[in-house]
C-alpha atoms as a PDB file:
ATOM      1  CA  UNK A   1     109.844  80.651 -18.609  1.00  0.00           C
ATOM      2  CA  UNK A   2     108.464  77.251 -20.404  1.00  0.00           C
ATOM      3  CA  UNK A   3     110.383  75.063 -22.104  1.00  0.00           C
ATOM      4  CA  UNK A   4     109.177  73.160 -24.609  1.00  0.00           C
ATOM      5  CA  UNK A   5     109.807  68.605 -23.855  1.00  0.00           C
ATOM      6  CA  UNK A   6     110.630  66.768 -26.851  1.00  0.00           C
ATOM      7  CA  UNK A   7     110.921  62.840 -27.384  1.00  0.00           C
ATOM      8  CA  UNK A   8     114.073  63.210 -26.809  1.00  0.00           C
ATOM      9  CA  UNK A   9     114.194  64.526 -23.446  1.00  0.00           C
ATOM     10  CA  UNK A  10     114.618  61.699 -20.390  1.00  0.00           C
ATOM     11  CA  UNK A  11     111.510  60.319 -18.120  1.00  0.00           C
ATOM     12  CA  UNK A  12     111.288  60.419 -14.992  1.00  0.00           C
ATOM     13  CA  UNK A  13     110.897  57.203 -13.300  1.00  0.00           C
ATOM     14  CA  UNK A  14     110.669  55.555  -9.547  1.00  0.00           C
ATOM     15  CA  UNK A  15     111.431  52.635  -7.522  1.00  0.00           C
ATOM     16  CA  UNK A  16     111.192  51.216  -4.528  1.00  0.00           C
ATOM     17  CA  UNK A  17     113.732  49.668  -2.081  1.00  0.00           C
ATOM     18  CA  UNK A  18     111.701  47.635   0.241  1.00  0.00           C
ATOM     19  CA  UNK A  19     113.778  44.757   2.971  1.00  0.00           C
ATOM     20  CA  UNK A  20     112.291  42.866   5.861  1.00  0.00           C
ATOM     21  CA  UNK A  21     114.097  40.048   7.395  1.00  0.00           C
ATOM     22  CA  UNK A  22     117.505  40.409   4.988  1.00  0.00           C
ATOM     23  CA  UNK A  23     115.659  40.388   2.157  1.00  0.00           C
ATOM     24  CA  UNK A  24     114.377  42.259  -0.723  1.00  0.00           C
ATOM     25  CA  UNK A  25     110.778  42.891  -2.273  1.00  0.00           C
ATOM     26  CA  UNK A  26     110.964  42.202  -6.141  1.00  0.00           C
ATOM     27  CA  UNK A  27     108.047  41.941  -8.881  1.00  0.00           C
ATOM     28  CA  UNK A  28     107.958  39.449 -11.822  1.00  0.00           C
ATOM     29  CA  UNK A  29     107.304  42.308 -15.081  1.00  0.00           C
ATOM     30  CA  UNK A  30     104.249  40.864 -16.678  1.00  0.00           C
ATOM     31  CA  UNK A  31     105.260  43.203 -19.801  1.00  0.00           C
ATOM     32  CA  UNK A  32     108.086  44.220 -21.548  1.00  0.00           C
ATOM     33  CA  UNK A  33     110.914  45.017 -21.657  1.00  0.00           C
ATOM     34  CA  UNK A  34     112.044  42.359 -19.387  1.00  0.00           C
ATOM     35  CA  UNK A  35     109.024  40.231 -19.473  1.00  0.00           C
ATOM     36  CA  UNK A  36     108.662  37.562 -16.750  1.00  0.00           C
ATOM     37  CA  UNK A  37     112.265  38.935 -15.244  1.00  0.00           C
ATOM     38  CA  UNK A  38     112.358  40.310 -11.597  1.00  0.00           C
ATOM     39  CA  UNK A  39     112.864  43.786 -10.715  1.00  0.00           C
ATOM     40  CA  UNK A  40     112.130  46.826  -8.101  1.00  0.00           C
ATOM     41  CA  UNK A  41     108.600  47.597  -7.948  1.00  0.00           C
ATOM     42  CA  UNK A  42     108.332  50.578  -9.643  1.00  0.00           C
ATOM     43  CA  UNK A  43     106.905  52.922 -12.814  1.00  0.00           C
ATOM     44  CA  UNK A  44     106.731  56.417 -14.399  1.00  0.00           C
ATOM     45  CA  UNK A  45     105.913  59.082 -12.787  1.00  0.00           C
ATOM     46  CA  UNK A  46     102.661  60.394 -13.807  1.00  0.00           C
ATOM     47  CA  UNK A  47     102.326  64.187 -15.020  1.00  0.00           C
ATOM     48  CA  UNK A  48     101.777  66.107 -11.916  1.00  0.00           C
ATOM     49  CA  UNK A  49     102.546  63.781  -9.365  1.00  0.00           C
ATOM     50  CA  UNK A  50     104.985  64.003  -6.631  1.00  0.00           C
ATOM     51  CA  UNK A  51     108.392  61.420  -6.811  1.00  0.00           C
ATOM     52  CA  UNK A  52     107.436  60.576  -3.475  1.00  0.00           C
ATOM     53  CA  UNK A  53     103.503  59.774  -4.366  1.00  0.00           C
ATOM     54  CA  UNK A  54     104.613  57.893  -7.363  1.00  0.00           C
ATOM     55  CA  UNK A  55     106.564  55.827  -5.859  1.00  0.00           C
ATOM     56  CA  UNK A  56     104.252  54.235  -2.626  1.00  0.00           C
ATOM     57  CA  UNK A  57     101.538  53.952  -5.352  1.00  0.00           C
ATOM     58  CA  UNK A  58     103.921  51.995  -7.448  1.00  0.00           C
ATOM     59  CA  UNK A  59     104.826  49.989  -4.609  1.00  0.00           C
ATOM     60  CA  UNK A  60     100.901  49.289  -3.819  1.00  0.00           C
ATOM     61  CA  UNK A  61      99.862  48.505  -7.577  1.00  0.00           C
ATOM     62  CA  UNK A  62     102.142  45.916  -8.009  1.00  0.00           C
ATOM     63  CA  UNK A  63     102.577  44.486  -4.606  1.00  0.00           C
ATOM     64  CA  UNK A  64      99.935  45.063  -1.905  1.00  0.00           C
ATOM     65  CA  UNK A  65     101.771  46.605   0.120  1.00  0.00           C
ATOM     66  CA  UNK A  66     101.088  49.899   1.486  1.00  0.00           C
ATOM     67  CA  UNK A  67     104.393  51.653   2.720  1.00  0.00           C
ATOM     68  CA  UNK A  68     105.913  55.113   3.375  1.00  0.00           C
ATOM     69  CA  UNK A  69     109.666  56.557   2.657  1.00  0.00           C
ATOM     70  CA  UNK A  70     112.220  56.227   4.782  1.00  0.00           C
ATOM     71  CA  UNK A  71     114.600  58.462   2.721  1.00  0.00           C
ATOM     72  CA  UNK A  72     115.609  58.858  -0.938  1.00  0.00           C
ATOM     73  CA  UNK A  73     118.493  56.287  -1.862  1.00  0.00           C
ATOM     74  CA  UNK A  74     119.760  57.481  -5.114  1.00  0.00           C
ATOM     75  CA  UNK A  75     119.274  58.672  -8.482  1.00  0.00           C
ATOM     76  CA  UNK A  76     120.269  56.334 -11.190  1.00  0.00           C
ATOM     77  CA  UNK A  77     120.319  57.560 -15.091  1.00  0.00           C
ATOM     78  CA  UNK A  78     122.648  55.734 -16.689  1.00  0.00           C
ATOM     79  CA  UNK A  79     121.212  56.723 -20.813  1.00  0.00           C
ATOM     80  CA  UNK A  80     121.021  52.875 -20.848  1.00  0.00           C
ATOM     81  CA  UNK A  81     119.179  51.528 -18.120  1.00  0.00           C
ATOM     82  CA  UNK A  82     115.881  51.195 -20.130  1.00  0.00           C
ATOM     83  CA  UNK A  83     115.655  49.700 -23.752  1.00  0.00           C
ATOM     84  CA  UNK A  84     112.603  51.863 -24.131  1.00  0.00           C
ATOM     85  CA  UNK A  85     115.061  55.208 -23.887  1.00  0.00           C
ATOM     86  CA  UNK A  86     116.600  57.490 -21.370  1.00  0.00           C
ATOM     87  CA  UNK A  87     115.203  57.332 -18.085  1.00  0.00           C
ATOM     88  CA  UNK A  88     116.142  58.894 -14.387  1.00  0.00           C
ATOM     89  CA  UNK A  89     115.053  56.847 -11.776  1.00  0.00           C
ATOM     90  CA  UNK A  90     114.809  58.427  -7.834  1.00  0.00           C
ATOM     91  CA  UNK A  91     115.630  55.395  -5.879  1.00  0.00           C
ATOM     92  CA  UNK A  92     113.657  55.316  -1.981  1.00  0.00           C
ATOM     93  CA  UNK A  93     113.850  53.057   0.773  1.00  0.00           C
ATOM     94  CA  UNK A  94     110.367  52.375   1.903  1.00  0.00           C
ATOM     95  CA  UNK A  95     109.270  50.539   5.487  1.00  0.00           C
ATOM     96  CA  UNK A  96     106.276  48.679   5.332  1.00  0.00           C
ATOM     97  CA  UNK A  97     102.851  49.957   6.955  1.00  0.00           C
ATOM     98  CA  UNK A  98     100.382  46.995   6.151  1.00  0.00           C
ATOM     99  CA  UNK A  99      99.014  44.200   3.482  1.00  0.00           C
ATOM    100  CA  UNK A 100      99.384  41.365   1.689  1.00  0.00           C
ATOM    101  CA  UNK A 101     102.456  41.204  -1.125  1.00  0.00           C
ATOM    102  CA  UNK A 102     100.843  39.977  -4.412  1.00  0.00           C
ATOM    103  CA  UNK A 103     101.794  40.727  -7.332  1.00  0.00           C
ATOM    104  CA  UNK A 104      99.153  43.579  -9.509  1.00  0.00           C
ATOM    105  CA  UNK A 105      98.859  45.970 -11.916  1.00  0.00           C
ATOM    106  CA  UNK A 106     101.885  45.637 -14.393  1.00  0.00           C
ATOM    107  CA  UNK A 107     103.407  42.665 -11.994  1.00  0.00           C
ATOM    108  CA  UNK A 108     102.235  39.247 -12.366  1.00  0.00           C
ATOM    109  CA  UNK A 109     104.422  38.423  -8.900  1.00  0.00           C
ATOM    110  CA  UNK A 110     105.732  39.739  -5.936  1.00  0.00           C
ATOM    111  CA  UNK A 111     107.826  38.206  -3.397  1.00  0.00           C
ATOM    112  CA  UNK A 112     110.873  38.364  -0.745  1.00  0.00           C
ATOM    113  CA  UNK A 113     114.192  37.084  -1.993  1.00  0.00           C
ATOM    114  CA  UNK A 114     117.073  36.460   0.527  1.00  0.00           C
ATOM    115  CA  UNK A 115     119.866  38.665  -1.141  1.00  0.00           C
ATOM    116  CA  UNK A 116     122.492  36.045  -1.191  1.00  0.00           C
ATOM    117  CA  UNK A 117     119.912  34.245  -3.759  1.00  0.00           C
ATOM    118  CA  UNK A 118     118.687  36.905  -6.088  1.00  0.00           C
ATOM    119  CA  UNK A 119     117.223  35.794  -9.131  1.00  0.00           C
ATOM    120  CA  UNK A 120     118.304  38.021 -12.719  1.00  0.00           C
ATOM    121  CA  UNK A 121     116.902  41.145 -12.798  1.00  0.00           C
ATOM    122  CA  UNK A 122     116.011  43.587 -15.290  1.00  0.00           C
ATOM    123  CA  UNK A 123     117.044  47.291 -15.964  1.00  0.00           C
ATOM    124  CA  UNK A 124     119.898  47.985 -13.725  1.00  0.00           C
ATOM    125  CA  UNK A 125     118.289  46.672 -10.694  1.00  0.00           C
ATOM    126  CA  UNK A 126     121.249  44.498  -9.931  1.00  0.00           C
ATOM    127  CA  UNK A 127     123.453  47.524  -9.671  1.00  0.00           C
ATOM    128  CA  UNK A 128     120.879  49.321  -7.528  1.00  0.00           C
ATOM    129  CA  UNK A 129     120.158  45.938  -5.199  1.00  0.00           C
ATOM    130  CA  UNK A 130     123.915  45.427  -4.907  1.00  0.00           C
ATOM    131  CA  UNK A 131     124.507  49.655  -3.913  1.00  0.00           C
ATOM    132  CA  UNK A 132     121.665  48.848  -1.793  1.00  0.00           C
ATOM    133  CA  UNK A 133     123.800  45.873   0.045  1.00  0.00           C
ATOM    134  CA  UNK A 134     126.346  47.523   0.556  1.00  0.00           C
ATOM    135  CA  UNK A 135     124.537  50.085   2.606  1.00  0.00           C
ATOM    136  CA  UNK A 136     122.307  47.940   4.677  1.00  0.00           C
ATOM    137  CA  UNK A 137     124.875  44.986   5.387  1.00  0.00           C
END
């Protein structure tokens, strides 16, 4: 059976939960929406790709970083989490396999933040960092 996508149907998206030392991996959004406000490395996922895939290559284009999943965290689709329209986003924790975090691709930053000293973040990362919290701490 195919079914026929329309603009109105959500898009998949992913991104990536990745802590070392009590603290969480963030990019600076070099476009919008939420230009030049931190958030969870992540993107869409591209047609044909694995959630899995998309989301370590995400992780690598705008950070350096080259990591693998440690398990899915959630799924968050609140209609309203993107000012762009309705997007799903699979949520993974990721552990760290090697390079250097600088920011790339649609980042112009990456860094650790402690999470007692998060700087405002865009989408619903907040919600996802403080779930996130809860879990780890």
């Amino acid at each position: 059976m195919h079914v026929k996508m329309n603009d109105r149907s959500p898009r998949l998206t992913v991104d990536g939960l990745v802590s070392k030392n009590n603290k969480i991996l963030l990019i600076k959004r070099k476009n919008e929406p939420f230009r030049d406000k931190w958030a969870l490395p992540g993107g869409f996922v591209e047609y044909g790709e694995k959630v899995e895939d998309a989301v370590v290559r995400e992780v690598f284009e705008e950070t350096g970083l080259r990591t693998e999943i440690t398990s899915l965290f959630g799924i968050y689709s609140d209609p309203g989490r993107d000012p762009r329209g309705h997007t799903i986003s699979a949520v993974f924790i990721l552990k760290i396999l090697g390079g250097e975090v600088a920011g790339g691709d649609d980042a112009s930053d990456a860094n650790f933040f402690s999470f007692d000293d998060l700087p405002v973040l865009g989408f619903d990362h907040d919600k996802i960092v403080d779930d996130f919290k809860k879990e780890v701490f």
